[in-house]
C-alpha atoms as a PDB file:
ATOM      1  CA  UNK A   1     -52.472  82.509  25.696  1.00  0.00           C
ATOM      2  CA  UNK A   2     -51.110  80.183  23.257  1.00  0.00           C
ATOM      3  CA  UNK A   3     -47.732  79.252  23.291  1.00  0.00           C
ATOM      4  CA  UNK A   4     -45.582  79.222  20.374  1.00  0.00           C
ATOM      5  CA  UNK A   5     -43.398  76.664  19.102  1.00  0.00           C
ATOM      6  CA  UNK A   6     -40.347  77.466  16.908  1.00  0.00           C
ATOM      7  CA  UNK A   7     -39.104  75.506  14.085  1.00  0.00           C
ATOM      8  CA  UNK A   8     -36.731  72.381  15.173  1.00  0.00           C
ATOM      9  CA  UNK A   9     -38.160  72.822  19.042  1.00  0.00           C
ATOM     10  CA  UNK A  10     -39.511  69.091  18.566  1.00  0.00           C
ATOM     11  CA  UNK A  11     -37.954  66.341  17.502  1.00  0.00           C
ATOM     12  CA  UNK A  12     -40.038  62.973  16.944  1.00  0.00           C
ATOM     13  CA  UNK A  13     -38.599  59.497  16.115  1.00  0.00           C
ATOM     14  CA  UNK A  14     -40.865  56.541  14.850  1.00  0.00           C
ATOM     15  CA  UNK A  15     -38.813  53.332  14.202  1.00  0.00           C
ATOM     16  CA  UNK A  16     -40.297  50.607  13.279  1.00  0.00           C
ATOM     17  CA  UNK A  17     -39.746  47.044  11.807  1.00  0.00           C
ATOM     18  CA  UNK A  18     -36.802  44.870  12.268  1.00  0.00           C
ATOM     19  CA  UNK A  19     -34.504  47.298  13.305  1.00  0.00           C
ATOM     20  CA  UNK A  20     -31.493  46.550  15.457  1.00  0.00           C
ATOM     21  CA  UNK A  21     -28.751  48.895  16.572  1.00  0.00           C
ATOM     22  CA  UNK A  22     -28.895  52.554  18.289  1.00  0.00           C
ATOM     23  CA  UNK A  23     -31.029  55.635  17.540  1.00  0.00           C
ATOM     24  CA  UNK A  24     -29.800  59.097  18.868  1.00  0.00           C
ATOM     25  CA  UNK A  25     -31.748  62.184  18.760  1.00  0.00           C
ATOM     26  CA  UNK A  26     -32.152  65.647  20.095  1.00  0.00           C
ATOM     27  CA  UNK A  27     -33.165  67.339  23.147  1.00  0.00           C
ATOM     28  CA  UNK A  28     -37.291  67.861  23.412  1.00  0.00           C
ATOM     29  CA  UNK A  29     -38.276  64.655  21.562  1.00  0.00           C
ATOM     30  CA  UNK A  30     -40.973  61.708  21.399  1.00  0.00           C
ATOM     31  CA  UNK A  31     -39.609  58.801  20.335  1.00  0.00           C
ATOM     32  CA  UNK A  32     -41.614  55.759  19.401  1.00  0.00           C
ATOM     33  CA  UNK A  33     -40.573  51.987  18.602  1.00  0.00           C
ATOM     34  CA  UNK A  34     -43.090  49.944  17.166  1.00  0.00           C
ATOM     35  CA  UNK A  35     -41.968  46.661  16.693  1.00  0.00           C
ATOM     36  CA  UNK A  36     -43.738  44.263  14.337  1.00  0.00           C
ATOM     37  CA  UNK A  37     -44.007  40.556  13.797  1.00  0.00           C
ATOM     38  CA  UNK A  38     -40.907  39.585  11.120  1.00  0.00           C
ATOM     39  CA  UNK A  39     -42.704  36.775   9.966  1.00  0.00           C
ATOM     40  CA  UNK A  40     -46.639  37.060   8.674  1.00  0.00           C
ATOM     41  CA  UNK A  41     -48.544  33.856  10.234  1.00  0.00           C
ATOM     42  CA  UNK A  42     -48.560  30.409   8.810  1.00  0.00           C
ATOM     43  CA  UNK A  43     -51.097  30.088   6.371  1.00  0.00           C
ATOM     44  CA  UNK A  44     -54.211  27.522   5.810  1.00  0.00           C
ATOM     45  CA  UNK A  45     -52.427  26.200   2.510  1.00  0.00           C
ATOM     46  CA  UNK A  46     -48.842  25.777   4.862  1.00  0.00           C
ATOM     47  CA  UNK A  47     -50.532  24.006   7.446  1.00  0.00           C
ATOM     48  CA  UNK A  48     -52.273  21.864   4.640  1.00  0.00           C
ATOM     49  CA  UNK A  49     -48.686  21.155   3.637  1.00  0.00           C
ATOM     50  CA  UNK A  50     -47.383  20.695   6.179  1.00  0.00           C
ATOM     51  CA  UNK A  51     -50.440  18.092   7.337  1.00  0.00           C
ATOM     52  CA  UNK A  52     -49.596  16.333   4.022  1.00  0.00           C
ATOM     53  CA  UNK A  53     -45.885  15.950   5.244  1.00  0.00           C
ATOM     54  CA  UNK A  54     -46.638  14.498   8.031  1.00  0.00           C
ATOM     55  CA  UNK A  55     -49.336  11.946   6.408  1.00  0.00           C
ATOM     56  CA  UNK A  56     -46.310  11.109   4.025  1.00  0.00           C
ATOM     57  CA  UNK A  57     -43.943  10.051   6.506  1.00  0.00           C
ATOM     58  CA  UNK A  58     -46.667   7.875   8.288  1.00  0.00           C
ATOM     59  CA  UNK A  59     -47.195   5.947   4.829  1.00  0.00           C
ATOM     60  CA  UNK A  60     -43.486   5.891   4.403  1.00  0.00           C
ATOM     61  CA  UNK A  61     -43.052   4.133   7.987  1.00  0.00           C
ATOM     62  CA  UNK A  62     -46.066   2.122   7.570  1.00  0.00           C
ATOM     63  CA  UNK A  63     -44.408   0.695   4.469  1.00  0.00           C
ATOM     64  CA  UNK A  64     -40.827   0.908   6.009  1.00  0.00           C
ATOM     65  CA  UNK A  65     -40.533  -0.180   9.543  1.00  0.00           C
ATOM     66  CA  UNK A  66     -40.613  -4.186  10.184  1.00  0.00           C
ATOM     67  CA  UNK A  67     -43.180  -5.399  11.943  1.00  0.00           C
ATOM     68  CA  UNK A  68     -41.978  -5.878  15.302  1.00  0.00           C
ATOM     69  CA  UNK A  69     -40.962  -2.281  15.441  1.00  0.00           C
ATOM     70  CA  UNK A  70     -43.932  -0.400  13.180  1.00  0.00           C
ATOM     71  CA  UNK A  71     -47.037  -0.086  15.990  1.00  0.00           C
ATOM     72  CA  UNK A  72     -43.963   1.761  18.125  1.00  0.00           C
ATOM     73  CA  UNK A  73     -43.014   4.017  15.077  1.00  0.00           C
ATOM     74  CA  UNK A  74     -46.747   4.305  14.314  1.00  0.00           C
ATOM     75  CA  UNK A  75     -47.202   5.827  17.294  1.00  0.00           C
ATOM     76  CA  UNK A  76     -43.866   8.132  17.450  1.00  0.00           C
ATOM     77  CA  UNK A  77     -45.004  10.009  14.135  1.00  0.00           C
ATOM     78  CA  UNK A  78     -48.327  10.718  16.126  1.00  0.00           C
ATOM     79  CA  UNK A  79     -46.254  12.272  18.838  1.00  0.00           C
ATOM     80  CA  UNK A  80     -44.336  14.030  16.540  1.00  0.00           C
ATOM     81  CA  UNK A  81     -47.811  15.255  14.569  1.00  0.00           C
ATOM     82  CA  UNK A  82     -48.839  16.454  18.017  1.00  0.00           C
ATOM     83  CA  UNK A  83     -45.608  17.671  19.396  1.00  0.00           C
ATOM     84  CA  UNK A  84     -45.468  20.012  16.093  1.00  0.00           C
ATOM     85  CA  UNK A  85     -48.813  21.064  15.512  1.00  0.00           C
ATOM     86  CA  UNK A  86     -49.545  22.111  19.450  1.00  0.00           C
ATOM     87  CA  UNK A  87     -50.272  25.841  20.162  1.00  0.00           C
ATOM     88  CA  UNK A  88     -46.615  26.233  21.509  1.00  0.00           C
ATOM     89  CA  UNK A  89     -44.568  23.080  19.609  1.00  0.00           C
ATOM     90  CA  UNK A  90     -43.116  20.590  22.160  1.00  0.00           C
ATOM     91  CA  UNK A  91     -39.408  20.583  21.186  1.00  0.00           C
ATOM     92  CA  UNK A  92     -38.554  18.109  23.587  1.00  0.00           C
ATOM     93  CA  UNK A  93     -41.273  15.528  21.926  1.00  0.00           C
ATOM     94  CA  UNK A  94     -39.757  16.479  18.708  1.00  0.00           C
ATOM     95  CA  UNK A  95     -36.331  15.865  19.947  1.00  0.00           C
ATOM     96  CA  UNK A  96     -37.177  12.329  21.605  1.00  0.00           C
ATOM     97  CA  UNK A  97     -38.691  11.362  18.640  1.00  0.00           C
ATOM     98  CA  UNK A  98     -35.864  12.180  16.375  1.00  0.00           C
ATOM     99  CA  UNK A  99     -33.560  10.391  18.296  1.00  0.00           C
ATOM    100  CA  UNK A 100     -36.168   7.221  19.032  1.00  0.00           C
ATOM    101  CA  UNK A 101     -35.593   6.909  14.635  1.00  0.00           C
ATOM    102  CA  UNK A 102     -32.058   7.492  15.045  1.00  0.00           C
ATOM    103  CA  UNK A 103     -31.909   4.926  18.080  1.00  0.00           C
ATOM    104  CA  UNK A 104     -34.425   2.054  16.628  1.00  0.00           C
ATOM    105  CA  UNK A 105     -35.262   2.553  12.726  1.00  0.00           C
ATOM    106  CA  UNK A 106     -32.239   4.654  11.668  1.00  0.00           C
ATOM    107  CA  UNK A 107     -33.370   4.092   7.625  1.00  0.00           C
ATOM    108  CA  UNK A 108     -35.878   6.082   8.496  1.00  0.00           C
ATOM    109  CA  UNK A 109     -34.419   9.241  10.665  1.00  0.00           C
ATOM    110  CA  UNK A 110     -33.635  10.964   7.625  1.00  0.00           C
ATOM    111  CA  UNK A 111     -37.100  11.299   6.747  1.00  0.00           C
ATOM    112  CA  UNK A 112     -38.616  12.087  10.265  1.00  0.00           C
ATOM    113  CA  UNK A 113     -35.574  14.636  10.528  1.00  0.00           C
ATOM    114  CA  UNK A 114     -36.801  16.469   6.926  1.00  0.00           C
ATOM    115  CA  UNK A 115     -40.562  16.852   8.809  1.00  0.00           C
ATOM    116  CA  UNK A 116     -38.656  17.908  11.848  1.00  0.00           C
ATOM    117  CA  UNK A 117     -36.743  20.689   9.771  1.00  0.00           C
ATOM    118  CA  UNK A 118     -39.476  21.791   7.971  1.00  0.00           C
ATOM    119  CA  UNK A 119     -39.295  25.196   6.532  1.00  0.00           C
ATOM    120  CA  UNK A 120     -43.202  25.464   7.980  1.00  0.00           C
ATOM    121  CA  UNK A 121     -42.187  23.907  11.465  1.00  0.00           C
ATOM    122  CA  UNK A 122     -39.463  26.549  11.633  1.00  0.00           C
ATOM    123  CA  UNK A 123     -42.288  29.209  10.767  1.00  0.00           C
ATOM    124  CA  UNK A 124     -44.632  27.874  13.540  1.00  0.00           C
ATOM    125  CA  UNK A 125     -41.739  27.856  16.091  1.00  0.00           C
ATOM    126  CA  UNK A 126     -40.849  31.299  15.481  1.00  0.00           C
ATOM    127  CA  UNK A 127     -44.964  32.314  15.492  1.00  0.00           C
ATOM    128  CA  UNK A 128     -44.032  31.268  19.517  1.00  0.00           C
ATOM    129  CA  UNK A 129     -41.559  33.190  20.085  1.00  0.00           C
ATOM    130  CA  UNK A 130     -38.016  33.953  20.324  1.00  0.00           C
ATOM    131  CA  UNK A 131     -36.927  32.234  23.104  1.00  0.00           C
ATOM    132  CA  UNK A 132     -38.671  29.105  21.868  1.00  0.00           C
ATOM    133  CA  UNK A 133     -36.783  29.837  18.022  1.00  0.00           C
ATOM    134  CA  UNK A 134     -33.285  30.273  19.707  1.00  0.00           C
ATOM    135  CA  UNK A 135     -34.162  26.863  21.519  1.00  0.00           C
ATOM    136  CA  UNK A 136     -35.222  24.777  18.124  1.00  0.00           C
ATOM    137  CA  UNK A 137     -31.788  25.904  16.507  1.00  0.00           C
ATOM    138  CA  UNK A 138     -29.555  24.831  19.312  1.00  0.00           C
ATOM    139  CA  UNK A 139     -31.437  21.423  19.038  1.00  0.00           C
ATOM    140  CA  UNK A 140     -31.767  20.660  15.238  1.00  0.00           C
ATOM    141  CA  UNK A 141     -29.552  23.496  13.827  1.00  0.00           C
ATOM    142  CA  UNK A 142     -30.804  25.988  10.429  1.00  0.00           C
ATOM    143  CA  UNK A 143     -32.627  28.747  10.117  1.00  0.00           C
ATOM    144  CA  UNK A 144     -35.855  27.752  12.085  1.00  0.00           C
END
């Protein structure tokens, strides 16, 4: 014995995306959320930017920082090259670094902070998660 269904006895929902807010339906329903990634992952050519970024702003302190201070730079936009490119980024290395330029070489914070700020750092971050995206705008601000 089959059982028949009348028209308008089931109700399905399927939302998906970036979707915020409520959904009502009906009585007799399936409702399923699918919830995507908003952001498509970093690409080879990015990360090759980004690489060259960070080359840049070792040349620029190599050039920049005096002597007695340049092996401890050096080896501040190394931490900052690790910090960044890690699986999950180290904020807190990124942060320390930041302020180490603001602290010792501040003629050259402005140019660690535009590597910091990257539009392609800010991708990677939010490739790790919310909680970890909330966390880089409450330290360095924009849309990271």
């Amino acid at each position: 014995m089959s059982e028949k269904q009348e028209s308008g006895d089931v109700i399905r929902a399927t939302i998906s995306g970036d979707v915020s807010g409520q959904v009502a339906v009906g009585k007799g329903i399936t409702q399923t959320q699918t919830v995507g990634a908003t952001q498509p992952e970093v690409t080879e050519a990015e990360l090759a930017e980004l690489r060259q970024a960070l080359a840049d702003l070792k040349t620029k302190v190599a050039a920049e920082a005096p002597p007695e201070k340049k092996d401890a730079a050096l080896e501040r936009v190394d931490e900052l090259k690790d910090a960044i490119t890690a699986e999950k980024p180290d904020l807190t290395t990124m942060e320390y670094v930041k302020g180490w330029f603001v602290k010792n070489l501040p003629g050259l914070a402005g140019a660690v902070t535009s590597v910091v700020v990257h539009p392609i750092v800010g991708r990677l971050v939010e490739a790790a998660g919310d909680a970890l995206t909330t966390e880089f705008r409450r330290r360095f601000g924009g849309e990271g």
